[in-house]
N, C-alpha and C. Protein backbone atom coordinates (compact mmCIF):
# COMPACT_ATOMS: atom_id res chain seq x y z
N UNK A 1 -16.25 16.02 0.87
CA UNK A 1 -16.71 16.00 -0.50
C UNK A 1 -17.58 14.75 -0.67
N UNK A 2 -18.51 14.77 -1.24
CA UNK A 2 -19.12 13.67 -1.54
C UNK A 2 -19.17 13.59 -2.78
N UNK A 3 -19.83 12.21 -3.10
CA UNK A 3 -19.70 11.44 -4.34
C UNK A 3 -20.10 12.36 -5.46
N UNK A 4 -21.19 13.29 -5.29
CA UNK A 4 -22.38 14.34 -6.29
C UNK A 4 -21.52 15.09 -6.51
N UNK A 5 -20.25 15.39 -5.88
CA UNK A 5 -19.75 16.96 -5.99
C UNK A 5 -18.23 16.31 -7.05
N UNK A 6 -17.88 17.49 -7.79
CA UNK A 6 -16.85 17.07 -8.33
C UNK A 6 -15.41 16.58 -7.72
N UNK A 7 -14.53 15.90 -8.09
CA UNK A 7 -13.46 15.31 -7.69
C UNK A 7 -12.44 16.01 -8.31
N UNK A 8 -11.25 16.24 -8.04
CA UNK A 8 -10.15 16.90 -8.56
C UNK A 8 -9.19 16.12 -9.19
N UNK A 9 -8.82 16.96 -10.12
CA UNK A 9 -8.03 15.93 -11.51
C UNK A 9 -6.80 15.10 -10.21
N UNK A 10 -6.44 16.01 -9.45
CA UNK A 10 -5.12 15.06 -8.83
C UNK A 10 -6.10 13.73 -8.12
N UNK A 11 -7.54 14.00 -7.34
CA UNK A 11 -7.82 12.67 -7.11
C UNK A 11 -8.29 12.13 -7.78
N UNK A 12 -8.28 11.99 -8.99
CA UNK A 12 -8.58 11.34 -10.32
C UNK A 12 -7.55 10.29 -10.25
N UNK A 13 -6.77 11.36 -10.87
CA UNK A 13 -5.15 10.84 -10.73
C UNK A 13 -5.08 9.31 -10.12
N UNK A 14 -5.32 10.06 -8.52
CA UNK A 14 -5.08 8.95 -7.28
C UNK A 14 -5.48 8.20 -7.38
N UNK A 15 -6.92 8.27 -7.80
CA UNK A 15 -7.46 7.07 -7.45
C UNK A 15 -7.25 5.89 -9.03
N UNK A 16 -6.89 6.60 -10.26
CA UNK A 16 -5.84 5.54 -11.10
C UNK A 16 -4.74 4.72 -10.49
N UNK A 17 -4.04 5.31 -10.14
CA UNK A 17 -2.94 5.06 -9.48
C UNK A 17 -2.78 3.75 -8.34
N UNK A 18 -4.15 4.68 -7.27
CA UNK A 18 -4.42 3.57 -6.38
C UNK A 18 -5.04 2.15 -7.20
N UNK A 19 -6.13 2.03 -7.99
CA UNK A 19 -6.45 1.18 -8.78
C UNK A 19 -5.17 0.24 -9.32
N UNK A 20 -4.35 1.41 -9.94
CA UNK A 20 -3.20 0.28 -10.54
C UNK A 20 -2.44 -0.89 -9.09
N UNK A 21 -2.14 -0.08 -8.29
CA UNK A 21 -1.65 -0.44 -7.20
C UNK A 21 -1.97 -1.69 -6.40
N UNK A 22 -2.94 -1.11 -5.95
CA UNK A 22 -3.77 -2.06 -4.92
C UNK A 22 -5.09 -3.39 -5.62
N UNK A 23 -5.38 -2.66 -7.22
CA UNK A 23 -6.27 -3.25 -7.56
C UNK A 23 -7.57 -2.89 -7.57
N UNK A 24 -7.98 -3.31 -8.62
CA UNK A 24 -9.66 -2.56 -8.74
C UNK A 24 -10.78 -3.07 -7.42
N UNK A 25 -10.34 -4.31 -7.28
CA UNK A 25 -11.32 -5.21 -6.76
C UNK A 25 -11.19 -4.69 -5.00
N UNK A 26 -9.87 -4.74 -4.83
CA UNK A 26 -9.54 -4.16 -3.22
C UNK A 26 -10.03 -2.63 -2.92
N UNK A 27 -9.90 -1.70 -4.04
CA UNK A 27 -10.38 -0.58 -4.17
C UNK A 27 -11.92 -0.18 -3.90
N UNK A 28 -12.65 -1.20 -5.03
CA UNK A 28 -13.97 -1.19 -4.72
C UNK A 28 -14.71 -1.73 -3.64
N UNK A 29 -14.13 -2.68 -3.47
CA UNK A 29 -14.81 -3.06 -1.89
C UNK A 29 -14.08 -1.59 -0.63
N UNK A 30 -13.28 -1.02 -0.88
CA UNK A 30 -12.44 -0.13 0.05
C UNK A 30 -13.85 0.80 -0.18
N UNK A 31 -14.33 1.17 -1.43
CA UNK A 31 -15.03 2.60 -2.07
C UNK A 31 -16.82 2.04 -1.56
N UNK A 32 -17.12 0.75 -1.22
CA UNK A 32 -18.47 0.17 -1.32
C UNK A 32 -18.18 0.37 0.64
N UNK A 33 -17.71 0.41 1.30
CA UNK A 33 -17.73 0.04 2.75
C UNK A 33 -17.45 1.63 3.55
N UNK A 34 -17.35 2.91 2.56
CA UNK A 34 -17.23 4.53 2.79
C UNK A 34 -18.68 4.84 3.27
N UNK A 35 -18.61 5.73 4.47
CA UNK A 35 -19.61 6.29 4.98
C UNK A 35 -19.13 7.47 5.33
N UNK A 36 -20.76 8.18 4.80
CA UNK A 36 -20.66 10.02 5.13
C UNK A 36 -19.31 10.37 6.04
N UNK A 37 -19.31 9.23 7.23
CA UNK A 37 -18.14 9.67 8.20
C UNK A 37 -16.40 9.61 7.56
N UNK A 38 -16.16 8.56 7.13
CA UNK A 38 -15.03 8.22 6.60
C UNK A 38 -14.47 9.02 5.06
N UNK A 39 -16.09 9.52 4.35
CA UNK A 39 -15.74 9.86 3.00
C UNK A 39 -14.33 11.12 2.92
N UNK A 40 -14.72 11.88 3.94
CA UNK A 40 -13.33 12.95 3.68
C UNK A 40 -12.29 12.37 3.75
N UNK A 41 -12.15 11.16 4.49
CA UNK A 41 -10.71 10.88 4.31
C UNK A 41 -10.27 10.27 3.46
N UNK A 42 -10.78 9.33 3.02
CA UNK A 42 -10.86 8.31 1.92
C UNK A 42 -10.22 9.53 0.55
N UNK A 43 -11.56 10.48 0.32
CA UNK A 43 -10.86 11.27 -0.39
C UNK A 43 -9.40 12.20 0.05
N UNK A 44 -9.09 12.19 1.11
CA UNK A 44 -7.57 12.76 1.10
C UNK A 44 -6.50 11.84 0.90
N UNK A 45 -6.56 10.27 1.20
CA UNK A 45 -5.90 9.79 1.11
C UNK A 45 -5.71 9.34 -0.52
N UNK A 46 -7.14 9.56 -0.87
CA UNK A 46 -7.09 9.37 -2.45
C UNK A 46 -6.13 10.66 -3.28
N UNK A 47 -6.47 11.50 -2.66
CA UNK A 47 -5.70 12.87 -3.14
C UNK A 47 -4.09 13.09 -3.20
N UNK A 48 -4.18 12.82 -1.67
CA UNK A 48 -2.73 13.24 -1.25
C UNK A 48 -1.81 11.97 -1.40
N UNK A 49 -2.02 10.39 -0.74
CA UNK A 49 -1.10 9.53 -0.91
C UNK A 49 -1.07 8.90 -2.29
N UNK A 50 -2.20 8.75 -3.32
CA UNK A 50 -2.31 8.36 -4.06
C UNK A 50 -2.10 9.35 -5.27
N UNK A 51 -2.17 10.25 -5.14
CA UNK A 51 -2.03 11.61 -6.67
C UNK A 51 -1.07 12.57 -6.11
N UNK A 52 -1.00 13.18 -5.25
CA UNK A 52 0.81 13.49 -4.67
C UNK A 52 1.87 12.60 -4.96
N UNK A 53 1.93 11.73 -3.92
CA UNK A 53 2.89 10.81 -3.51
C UNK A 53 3.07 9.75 -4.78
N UNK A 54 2.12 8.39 -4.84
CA UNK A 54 2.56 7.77 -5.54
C UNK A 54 2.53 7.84 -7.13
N UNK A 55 2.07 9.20 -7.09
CA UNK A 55 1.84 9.29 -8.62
C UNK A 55 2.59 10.24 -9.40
N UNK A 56 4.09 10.69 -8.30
CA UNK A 56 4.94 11.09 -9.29
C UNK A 56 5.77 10.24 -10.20
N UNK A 57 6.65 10.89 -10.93
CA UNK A 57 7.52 10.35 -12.10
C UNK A 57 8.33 9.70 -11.35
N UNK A 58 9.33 9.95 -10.61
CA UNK A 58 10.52 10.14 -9.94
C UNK A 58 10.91 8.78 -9.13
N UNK A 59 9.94 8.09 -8.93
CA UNK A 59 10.08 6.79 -8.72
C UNK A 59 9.29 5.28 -9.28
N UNK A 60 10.01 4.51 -9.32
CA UNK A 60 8.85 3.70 -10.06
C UNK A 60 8.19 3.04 -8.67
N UNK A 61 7.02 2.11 -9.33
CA UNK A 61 6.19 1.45 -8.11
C UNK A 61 6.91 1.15 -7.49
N UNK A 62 7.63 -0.13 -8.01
CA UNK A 62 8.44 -0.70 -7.20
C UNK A 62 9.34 -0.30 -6.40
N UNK A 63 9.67 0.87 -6.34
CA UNK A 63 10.49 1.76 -5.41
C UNK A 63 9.77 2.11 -3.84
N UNK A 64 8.62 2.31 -4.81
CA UNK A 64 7.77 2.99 -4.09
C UNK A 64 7.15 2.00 -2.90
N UNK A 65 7.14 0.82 -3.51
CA UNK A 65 6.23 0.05 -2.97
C UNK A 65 7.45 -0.45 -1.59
N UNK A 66 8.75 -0.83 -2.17
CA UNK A 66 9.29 -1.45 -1.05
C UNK A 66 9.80 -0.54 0.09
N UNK A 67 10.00 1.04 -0.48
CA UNK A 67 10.10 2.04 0.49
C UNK A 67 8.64 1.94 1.71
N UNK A 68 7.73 2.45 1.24
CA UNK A 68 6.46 1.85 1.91
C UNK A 68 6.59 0.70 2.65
N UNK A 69 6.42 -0.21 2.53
CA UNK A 69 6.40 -1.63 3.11
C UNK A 69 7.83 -1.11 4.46
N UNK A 70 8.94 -0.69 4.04
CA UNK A 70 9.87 -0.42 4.86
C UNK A 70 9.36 0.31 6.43
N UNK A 71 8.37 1.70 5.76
CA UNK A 71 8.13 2.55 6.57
C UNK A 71 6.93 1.79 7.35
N UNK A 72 6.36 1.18 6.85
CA UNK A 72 4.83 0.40 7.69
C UNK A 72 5.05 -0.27 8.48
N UNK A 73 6.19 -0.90 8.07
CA UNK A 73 6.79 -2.19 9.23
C UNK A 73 7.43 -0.97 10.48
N UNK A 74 8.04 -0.32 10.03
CA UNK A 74 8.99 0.55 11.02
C UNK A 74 8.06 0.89 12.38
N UNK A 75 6.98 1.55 11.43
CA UNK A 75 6.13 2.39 12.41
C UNK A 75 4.92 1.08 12.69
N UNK A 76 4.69 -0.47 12.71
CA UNK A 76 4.24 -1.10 13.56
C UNK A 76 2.91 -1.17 12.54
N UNK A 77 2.24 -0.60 11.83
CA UNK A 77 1.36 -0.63 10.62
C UNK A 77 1.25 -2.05 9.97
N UNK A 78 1.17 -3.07 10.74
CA UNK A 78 0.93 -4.29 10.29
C UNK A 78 -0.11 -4.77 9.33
N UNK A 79 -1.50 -4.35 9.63
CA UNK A 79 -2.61 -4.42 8.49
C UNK A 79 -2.03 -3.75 7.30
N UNK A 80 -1.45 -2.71 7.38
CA UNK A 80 -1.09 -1.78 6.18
C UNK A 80 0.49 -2.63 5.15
N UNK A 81 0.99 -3.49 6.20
CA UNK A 81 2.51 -4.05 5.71
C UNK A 81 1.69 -5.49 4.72
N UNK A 82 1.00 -6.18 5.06
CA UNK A 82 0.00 -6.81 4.49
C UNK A 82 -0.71 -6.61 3.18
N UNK A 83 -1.22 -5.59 3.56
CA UNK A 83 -1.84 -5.04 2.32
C UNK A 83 -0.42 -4.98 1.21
N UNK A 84 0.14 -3.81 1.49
CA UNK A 84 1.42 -3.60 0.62
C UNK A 84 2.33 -4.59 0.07
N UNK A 85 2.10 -5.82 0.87
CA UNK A 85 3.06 -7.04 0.64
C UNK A 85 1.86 -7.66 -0.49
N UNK A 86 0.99 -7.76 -0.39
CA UNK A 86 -0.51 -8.11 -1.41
C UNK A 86 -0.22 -7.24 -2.72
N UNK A 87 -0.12 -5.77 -2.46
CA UNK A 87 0.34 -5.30 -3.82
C UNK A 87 1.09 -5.21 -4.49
N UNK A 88 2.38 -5.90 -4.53
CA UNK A 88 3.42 -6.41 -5.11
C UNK A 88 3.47 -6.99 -6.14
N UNK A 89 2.12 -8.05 -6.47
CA UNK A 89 1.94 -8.60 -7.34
C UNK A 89 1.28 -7.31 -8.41
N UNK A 90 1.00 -6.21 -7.86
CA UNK A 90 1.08 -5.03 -9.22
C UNK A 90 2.12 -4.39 -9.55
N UNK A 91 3.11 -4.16 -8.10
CA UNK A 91 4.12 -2.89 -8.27
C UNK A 91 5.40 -3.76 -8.94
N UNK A 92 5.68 -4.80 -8.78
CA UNK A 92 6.61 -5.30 -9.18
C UNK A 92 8.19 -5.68 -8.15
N UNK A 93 7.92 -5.48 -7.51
CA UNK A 93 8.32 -5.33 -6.08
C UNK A 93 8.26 -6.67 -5.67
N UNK A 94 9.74 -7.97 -5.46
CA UNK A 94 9.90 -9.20 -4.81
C UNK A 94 9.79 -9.54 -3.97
N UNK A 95 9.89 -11.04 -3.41
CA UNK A 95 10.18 -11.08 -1.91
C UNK A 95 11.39 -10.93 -1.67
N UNK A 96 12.28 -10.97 -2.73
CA UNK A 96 13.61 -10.55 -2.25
C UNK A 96 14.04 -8.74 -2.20
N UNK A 97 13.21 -8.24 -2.73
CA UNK A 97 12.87 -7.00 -2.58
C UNK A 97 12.44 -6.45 -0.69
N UNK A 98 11.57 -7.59 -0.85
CA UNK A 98 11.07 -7.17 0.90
C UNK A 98 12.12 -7.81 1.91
N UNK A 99 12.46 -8.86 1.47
CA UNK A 99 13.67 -8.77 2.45
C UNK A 99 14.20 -7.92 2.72
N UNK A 100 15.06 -7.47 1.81
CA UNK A 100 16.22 -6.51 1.74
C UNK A 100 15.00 -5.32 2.45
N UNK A 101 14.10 -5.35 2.01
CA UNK A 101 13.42 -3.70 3.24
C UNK A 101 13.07 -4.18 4.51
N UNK A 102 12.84 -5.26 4.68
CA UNK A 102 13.00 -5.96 6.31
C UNK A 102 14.22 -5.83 6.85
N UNK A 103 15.15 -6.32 6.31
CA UNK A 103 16.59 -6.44 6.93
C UNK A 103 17.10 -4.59 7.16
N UNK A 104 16.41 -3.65 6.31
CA UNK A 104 16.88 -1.88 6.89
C UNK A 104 16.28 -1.98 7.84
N UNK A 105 14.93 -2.33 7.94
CA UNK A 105 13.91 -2.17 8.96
C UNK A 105 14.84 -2.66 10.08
N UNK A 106 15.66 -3.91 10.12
CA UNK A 106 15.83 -4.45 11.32
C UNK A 106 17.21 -3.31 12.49
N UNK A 107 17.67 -2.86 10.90
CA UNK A 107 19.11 -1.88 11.34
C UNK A 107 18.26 -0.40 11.52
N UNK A 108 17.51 0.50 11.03
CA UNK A 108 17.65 1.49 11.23
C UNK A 108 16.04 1.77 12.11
N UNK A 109 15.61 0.58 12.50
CA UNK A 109 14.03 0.54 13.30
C UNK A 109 13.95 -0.30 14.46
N UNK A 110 14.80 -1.38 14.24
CA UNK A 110 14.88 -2.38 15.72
C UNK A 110 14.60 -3.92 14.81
N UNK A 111 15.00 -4.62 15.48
CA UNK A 111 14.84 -5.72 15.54
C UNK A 111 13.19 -6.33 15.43
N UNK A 112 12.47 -5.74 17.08
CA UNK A 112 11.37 -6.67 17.12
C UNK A 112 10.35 -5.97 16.01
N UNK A 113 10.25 -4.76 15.57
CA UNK A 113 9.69 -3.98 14.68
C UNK A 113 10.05 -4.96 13.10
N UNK A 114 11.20 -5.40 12.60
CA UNK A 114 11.64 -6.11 11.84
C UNK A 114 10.61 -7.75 11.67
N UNK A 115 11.42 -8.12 12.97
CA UNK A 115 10.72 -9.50 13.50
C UNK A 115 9.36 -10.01 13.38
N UNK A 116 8.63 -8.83 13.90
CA UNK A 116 7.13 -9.09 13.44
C UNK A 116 6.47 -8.75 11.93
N UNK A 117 7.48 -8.03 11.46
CA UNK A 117 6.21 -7.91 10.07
C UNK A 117 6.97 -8.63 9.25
N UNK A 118 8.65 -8.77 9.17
CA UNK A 118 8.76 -10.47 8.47
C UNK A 118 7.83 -11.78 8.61
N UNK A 119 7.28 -11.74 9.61
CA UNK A 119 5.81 -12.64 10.50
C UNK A 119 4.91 -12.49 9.61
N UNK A 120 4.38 -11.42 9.12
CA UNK A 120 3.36 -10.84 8.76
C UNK A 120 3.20 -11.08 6.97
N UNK A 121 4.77 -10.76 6.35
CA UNK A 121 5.09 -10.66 5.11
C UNK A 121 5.27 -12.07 5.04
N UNK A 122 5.29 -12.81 5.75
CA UNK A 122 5.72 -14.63 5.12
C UNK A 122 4.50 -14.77 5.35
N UNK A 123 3.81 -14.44 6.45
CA UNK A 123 2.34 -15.40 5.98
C UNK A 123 1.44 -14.50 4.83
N UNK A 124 1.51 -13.14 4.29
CA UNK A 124 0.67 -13.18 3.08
C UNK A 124 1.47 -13.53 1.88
N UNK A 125 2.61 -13.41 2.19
CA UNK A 125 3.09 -14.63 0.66
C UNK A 125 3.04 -15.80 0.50
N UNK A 126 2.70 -16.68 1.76
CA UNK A 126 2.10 -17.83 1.24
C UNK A 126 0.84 -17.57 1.10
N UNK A 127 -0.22 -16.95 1.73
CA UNK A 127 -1.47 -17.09 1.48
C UNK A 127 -1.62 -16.53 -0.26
N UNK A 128 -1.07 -15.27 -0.60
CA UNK A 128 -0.28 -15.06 -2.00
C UNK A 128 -0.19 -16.48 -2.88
N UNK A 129 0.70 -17.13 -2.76
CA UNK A 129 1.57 -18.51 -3.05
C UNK A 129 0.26 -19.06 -3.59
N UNK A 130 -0.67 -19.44 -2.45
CA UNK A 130 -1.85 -20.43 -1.99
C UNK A 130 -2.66 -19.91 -3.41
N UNK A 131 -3.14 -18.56 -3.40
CA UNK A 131 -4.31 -18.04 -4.11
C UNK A 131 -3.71 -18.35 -5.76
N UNK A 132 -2.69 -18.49 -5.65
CA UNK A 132 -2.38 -18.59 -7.18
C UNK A 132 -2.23 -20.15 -7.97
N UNK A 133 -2.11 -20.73 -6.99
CA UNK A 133 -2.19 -22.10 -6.93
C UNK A 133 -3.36 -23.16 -7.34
């Protein structure tokens, strides 16, 4: 789909959603750096993770967000555990929040899977920390 052609109310949706989430500013630079090649996906992920997934009732962000962060770390998604640890400051979602999803991570994913994106989650909360400072 490209930009000329219409968008569907659910990636409408999504891409509110994602906005609330991640932020306008991370969004638009995400939406300014899309090429012909990447655009289909961009729009599915706008569709499906963002207007499916995070944009039902049934959980709030913050649910959402530290479930996520759980599964990113699990499956080794380090750029992505980063990001998600960055959007916290929308979803509402603590660092004591991410602990507690590090410490499942460490029981029901392994240890070194744990180990490294606690790595990952302490250094963007200070860089976090830093920017607000």
């Amino acid at each position: 789909m490209t930009d000329s052609e219409a968008k569907s109310a659910r990636y409408d949706e999504g891409m509110a959603t994602r906005r609330s989430v991640l932020g306008g500013d991370y969004v638009d630079k995400a939406q300014a750096k899309k090429t012909a090649f990447d655009e289909p996906f961009q729009d599915l992920i706008t569709e499906a993770a963002w207007g499916h997934v995070w944009s039902r009732p049934h959980w709030t962000k913050r649910e959402r967000s530290m479930v996520t962060i759980a599964l990113l770390a699990a499956l080794g998604h380090y750029d992505e555990v980063a990001m998600h640890v960055r959007a916290t400051a929308n979803t509402g979602a603590t660092p004591d929040d991410i602990r507690e999803a590090m410490l499942h991570v460490a029981i029901y994913a392994g240890v070194p899977a744990a180990n490294h994106a606690i790595k990952i989650v302490k250094q963007t909360l200070a860089e976090m920390e830093e920017a607000s400072t």
